[in-house]
C-alpha atoms as a PDB file:
ATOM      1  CA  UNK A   1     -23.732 -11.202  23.257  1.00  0.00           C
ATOM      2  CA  UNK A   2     -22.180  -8.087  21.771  1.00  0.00           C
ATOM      3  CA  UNK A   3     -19.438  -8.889  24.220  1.00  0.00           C
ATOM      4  CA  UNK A   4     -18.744 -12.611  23.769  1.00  0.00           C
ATOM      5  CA  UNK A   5     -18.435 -11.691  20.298  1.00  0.00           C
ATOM      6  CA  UNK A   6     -15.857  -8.818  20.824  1.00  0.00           C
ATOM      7  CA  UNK A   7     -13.801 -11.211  23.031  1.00  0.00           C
ATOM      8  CA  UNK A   8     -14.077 -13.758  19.953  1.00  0.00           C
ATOM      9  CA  UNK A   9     -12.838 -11.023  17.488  1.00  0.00           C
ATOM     10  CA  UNK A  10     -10.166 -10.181  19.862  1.00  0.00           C
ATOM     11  CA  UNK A  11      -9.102 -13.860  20.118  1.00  0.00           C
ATOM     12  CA  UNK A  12      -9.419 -14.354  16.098  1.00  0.00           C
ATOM     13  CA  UNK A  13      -6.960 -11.498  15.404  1.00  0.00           C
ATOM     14  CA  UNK A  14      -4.224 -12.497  18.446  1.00  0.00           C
ATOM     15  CA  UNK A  15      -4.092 -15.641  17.122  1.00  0.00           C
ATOM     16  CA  UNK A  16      -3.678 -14.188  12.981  1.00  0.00           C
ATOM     17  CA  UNK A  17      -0.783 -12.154  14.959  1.00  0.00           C
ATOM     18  CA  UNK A  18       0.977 -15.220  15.999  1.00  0.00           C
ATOM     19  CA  UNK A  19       0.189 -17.406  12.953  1.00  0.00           C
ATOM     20  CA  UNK A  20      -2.027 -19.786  14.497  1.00  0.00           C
ATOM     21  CA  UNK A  21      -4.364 -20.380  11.416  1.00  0.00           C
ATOM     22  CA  UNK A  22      -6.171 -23.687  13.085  1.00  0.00           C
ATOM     23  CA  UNK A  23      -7.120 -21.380  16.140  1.00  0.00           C
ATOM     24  CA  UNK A  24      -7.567 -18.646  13.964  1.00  0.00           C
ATOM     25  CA  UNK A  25     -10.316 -20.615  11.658  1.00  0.00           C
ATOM     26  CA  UNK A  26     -12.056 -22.287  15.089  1.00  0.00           C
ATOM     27  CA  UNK A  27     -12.814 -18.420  16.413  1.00  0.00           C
ATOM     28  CA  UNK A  28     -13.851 -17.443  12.797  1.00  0.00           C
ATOM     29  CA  UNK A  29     -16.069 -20.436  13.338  1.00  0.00           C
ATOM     30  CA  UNK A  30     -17.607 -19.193  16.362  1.00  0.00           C
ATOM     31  CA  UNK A  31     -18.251 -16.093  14.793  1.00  0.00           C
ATOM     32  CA  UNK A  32     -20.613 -17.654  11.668  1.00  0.00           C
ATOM     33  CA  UNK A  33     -22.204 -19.726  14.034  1.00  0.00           C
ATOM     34  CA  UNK A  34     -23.687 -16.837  16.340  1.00  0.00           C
ATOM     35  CA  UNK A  35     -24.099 -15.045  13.044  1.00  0.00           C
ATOM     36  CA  UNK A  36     -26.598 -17.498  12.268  1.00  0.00           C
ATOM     37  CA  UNK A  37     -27.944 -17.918  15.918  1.00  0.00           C
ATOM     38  CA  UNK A  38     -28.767 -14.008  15.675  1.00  0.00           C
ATOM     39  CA  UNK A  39     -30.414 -14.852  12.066  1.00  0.00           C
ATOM     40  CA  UNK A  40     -32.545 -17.348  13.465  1.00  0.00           C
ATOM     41  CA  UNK A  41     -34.194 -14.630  15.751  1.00  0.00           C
ATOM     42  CA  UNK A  42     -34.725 -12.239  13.197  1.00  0.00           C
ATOM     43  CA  UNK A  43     -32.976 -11.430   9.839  1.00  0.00           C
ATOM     44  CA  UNK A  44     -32.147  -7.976  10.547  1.00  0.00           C
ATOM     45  CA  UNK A  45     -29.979  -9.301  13.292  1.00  0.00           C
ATOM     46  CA  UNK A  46     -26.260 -10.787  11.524  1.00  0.00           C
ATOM     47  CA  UNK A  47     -26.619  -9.360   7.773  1.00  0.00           C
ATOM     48  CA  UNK A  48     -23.856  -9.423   5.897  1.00  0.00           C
ATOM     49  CA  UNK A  49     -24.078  -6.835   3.563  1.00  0.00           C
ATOM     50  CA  UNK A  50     -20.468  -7.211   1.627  1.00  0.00           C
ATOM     51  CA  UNK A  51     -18.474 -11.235   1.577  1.00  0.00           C
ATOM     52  CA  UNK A  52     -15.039  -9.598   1.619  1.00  0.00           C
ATOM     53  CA  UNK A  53     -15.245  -8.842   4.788  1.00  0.00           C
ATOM     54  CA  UNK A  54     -17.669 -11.968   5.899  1.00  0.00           C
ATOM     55  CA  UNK A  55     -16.411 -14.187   8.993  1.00  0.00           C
ATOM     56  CA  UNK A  56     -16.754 -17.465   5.850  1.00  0.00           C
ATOM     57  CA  UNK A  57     -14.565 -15.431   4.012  1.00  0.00           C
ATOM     58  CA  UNK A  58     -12.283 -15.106   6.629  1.00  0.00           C
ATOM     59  CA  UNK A  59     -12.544 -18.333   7.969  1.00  0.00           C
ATOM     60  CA  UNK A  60     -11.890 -19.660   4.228  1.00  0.00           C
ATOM     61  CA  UNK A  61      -8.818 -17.348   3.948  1.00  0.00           C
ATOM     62  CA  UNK A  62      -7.082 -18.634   7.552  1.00  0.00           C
ATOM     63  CA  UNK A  63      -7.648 -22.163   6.363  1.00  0.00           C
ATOM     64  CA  UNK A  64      -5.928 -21.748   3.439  1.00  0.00           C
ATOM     65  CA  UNK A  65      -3.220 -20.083   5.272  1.00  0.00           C
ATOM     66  CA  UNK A  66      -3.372 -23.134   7.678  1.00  0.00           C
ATOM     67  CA  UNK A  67      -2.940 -25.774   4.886  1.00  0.00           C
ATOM     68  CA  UNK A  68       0.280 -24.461   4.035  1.00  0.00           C
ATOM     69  CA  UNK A  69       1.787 -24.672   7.423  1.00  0.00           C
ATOM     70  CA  UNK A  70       0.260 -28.110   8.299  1.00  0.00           C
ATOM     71  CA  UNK A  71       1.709 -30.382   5.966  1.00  0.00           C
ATOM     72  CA  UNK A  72      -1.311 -30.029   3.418  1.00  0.00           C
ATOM     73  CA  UNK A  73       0.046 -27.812   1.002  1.00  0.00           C
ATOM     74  CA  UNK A  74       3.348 -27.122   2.777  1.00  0.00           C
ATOM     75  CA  UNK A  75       5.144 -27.226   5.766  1.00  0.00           C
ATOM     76  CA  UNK A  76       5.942 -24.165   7.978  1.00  0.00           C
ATOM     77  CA  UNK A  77       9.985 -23.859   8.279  1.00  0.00           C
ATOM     78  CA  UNK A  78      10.159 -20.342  10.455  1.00  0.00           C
ATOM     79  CA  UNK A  79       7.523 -17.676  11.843  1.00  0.00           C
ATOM     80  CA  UNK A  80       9.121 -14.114  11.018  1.00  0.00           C
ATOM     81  CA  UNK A  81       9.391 -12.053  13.901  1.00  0.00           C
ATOM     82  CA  UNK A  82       6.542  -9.533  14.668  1.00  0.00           C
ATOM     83  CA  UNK A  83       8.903  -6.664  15.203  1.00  0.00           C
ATOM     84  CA  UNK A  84      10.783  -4.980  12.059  1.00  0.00           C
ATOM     85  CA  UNK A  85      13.063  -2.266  11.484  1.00  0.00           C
ATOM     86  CA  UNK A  86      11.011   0.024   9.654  1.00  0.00           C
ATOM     87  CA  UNK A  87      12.165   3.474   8.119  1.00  0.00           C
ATOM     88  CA  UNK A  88      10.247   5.369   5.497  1.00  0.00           C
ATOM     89  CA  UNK A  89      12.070   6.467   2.007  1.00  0.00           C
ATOM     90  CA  UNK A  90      10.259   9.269   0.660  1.00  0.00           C
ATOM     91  CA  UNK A  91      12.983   9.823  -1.735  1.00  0.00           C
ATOM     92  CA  UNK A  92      14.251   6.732  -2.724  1.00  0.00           C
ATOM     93  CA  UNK A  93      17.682   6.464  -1.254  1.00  0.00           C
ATOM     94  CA  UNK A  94      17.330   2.981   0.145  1.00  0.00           C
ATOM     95  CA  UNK A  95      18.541   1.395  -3.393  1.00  0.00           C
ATOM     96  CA  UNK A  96      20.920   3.017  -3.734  1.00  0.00           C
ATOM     97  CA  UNK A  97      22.167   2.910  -0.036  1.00  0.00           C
ATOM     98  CA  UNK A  98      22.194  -0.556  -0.382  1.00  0.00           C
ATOM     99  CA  UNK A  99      19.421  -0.675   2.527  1.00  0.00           C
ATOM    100  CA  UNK A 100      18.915  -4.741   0.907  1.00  0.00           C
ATOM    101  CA  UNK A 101      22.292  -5.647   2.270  1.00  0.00           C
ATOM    102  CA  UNK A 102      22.985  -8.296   5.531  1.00  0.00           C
ATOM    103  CA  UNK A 103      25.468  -5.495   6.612  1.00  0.00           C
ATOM    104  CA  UNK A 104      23.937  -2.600   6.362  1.00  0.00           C
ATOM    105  CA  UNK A 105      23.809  -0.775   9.905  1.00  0.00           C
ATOM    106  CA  UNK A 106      19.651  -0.273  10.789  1.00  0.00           C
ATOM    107  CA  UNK A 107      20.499   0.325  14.609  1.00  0.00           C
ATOM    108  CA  UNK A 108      18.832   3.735  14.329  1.00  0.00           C
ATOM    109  CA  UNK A 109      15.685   2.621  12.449  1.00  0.00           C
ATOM    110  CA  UNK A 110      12.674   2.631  14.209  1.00  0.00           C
ATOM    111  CA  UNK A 111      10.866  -0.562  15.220  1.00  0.00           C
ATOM    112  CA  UNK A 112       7.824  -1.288  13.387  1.00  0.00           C
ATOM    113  CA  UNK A 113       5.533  -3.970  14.018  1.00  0.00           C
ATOM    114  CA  UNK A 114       3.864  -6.083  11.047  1.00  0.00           C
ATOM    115  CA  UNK A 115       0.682  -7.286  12.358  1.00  0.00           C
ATOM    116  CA  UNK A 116      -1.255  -3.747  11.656  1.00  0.00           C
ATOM    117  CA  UNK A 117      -0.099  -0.924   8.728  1.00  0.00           C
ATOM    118  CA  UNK A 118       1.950   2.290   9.672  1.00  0.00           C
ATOM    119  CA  UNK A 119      -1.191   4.375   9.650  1.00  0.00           C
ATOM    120  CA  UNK A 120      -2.236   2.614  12.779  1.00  0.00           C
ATOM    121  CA  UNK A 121       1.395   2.809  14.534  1.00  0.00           C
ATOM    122  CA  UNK A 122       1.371   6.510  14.269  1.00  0.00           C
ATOM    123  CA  UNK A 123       3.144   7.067  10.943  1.00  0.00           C
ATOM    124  CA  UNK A 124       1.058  10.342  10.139  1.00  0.00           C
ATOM    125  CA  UNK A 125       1.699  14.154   9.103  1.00  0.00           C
ATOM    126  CA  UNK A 126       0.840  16.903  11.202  1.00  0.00           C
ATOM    127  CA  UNK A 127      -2.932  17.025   9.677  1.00  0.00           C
ATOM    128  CA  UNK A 128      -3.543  13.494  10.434  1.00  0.00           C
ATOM    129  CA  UNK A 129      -3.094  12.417   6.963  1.00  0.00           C
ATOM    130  CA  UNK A 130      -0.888   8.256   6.323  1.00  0.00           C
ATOM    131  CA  UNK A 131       2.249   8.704   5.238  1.00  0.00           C
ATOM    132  CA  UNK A 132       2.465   7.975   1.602  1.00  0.00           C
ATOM    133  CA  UNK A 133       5.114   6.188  -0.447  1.00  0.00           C
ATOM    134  CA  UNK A 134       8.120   3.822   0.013  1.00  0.00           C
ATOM    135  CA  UNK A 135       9.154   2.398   3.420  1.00  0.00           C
ATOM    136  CA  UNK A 136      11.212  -0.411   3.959  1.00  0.00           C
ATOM    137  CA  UNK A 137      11.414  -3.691   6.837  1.00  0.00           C
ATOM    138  CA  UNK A 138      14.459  -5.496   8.084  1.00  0.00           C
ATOM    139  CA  UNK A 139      14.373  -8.429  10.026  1.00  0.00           C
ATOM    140  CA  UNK A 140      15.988 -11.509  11.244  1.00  0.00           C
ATOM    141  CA  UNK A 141      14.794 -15.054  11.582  1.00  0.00           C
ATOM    142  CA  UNK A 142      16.656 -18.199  12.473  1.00  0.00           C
ATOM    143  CA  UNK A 143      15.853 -21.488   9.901  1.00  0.00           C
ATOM    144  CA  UNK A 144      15.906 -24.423  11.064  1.00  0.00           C
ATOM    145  CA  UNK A 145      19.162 -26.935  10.251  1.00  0.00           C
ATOM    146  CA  UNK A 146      17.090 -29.526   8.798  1.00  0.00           C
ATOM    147  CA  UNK A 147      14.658 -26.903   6.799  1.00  0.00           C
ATOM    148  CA  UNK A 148      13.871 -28.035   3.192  1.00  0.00           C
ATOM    149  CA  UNK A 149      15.131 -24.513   2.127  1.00  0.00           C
ATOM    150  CA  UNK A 150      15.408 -25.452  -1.648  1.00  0.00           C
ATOM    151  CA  UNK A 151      11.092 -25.529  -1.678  1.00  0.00           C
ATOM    152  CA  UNK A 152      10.778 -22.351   0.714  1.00  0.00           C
ATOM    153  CA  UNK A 153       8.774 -19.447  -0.019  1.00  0.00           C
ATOM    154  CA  UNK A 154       8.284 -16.178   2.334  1.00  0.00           C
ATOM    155  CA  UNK A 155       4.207 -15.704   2.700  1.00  0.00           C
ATOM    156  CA  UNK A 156       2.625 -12.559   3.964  1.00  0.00           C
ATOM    157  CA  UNK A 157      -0.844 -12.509   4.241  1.00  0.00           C
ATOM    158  CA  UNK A 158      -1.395  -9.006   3.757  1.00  0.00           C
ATOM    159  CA  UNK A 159       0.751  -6.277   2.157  1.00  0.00           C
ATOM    160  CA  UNK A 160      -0.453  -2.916   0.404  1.00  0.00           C
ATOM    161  CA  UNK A 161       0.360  -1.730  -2.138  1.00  0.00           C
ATOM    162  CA  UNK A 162       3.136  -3.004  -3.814  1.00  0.00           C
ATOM    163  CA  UNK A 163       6.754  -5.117  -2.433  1.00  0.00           C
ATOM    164  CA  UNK A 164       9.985  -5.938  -3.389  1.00  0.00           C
ATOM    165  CA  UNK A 165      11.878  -8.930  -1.596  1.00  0.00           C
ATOM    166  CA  UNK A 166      15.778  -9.338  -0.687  1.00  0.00           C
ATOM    167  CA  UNK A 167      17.029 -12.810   1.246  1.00  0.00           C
ATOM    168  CA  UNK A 168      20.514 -12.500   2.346  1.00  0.00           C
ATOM    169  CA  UNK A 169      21.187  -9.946   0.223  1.00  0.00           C
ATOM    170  CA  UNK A 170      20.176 -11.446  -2.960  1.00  0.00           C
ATOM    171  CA  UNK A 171      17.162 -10.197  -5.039  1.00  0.00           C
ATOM    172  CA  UNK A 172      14.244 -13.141  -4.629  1.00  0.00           C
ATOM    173  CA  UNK A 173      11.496 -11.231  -6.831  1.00  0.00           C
ATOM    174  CA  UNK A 174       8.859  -8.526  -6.847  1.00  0.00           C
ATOM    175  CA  UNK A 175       4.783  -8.654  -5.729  1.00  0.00           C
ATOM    176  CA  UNK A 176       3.001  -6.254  -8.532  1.00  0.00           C
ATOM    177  CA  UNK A 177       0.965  -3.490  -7.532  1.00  0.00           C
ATOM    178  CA  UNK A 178      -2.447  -4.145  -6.560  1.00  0.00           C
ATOM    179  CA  UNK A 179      -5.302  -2.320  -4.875  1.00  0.00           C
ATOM    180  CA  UNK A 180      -5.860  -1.726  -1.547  1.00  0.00           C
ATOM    181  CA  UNK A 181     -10.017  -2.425  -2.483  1.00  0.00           C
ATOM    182  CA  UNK A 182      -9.059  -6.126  -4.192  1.00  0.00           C
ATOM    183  CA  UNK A 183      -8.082  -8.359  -0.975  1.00  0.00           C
ATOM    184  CA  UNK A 184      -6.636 -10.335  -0.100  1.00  0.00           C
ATOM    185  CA  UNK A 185      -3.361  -8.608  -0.284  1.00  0.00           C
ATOM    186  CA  UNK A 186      -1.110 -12.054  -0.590  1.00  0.00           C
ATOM    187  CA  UNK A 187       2.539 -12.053  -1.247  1.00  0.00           C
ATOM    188  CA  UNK A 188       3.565 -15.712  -1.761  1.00  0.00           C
ATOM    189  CA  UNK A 189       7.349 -15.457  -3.077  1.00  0.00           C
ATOM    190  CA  UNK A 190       9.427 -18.301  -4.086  1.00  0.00           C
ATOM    191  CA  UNK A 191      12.869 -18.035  -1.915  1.00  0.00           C
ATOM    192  CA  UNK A 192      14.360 -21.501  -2.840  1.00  0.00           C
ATOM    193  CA  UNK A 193      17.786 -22.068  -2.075  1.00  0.00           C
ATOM    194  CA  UNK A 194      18.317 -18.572  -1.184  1.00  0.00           C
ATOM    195  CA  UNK A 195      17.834 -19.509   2.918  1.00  0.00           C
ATOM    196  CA  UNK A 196      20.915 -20.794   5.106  1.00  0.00           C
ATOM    197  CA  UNK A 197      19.878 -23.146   7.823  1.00  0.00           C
ATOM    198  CA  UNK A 198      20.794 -23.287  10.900  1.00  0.00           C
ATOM    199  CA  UNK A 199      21.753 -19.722  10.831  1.00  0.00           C
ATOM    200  CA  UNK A 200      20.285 -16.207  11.070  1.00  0.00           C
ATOM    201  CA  UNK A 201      18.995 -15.232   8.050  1.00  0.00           C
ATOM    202  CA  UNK A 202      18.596 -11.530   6.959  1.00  0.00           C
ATOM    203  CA  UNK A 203      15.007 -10.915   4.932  1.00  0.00           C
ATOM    204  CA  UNK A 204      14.137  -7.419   3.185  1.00  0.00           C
ATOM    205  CA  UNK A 205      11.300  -5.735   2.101  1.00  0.00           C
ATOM    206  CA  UNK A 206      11.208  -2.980  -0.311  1.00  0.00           C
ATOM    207  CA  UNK A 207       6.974  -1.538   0.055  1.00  0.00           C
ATOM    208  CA  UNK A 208       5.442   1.099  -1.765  1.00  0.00           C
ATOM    209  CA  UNK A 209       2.091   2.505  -0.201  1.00  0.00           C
ATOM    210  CA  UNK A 210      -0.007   5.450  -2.107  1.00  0.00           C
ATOM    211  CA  UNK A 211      -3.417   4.454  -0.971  1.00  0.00           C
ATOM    212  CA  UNK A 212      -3.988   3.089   2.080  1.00  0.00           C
ATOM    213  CA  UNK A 213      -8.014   1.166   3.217  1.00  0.00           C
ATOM    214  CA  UNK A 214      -8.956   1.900   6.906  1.00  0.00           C
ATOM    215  CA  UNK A 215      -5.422   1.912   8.045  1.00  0.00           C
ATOM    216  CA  UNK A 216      -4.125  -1.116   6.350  1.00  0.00           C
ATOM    217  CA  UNK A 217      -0.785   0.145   4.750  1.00  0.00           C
ATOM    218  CA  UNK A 218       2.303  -1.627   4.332  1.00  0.00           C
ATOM    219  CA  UNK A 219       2.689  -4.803   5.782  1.00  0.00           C
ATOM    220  CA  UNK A 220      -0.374  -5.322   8.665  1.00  0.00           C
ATOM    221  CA  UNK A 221      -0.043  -9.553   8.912  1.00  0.00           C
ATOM    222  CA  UNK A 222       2.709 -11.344  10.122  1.00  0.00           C
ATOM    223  CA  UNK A 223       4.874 -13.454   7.750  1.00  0.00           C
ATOM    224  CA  UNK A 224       6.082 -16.918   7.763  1.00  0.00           C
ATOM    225  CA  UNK A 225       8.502 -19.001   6.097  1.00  0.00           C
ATOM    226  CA  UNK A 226       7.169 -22.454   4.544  1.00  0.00           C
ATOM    227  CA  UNK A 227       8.467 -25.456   2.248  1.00  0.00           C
ATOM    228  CA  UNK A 228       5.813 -25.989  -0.515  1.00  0.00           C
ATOM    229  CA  UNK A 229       4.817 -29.646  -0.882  1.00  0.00           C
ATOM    230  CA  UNK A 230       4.375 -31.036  -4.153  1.00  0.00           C
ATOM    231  CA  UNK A 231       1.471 -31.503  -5.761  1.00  0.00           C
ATOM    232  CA  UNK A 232       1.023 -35.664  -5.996  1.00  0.00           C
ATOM    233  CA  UNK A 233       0.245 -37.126  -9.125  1.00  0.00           C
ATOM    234  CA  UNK A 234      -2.884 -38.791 -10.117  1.00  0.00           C
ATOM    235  CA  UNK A 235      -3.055 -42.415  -9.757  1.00  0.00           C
ATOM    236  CA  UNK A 236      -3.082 -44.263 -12.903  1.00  0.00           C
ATOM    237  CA  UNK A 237      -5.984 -46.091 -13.551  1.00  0.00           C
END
């Protein structure tokens, strides 16, 4: 059992990797559903001592995700790319380096993926300790010609502690600062009109990470680009 249910976690967090929120809810599924199989046979067996981190809770969280890639609550234009160009900026040169702009050469930059933090990729000092502070993440992604780019916003599940966002080289906002104990970590920002479609599009992130919660630090879920649907009206009775 303790296997099947490894091989379930495994399969939940490949498919969070690749953004596939229906799959990602079904395995999250699974996982409540031996929970209360083990609960049946005794109640020490499948306690849950803290809902953050419960399978519902999880479950809850990829379904919302899932709603606004499905046409529920919005439709998904463009899955970022897993891979980044990463580089750290312990002394805050990137502003003024211009590190936001289309043009700016990252060919050196290390390559970063943004499915787990920095902490867990090796980004530590020579006592072990997570690199603390500002880092930024370049990346491309093609949009689609026929995206509805005026509605689109840039989702990331999970980013720590605090972010500032750059599309095409053009300042689309700023995700306060928020605790690495309150998740989830959402950064839901509203790129509207700032996407070209049917062309590669350059997206930036500006993240600042002092405090880091078993090894989630910086960006450590994949991003996606989706149109937000409108909210319909109530009928009139």
């Amino acid at each position: 059992r303790e296997r099947f249910e490894s091989t379930l976690t495994d399969a939940l967090e490949k498919a969070k990797q690749q953004c596939r929120y229906a799959e990602a809810a079904q395995q999250a599924q699974r996982m409540l559903d031996l929970t209360r199989q083990k609960n049946e046979i005794t109640p020490f067996m499948g306690y849950r001592p803290y809902a953050v981190y419960d399978m519902d809770w999880e479950k809850k969280r990829m379904e919302g995700l899932l709603a606004k890639t499905d046409g529920t609550a919005g439709d998904l234009i463009a899955v970022m790319p897993a891979g980044a160009k990463f580089r750290t900026d312990p002394h805050d040169d990137g502003i003024h380096e211009r590190w936001q702009a289309p043009e700016f050469d990252d060919s050196r930059w290390e390559t970063f993926t943004t499915t787990k933090g920095w902490q867990d990729q090796g980004l530590r000092d020579e006592h072990g300790r997570p690199y603390e502070g500002l880092a930024w993440y370049r990346m491309k992604v093609t949009v689609p010609p026929d995206a509805e780019v005026e509605r689109a916003r840039l989702l990331c599940p999970a980013v720590i502690d605090e972010v500032w966002v750059w599309v095409n080289g053009r300042y689309a906002g700023h995700r306060p600062y928020k605790s690495p104990w309150f998740r989830p970590h959402v950064m839901d920002m509203d790129v509207g009109g700032m996407l070209v479609p049917g062309r590669e599009n350059q997206i930036t992130l500006r993240v600042f990470c002092n405090r880091d919660c078993f090894g989630a630090n910086g960006v450590y879920e994949r991003m996606f680009l989706y149109a937000k649907r409108e909210a319909e009206e109530p009928a009139a009775e």
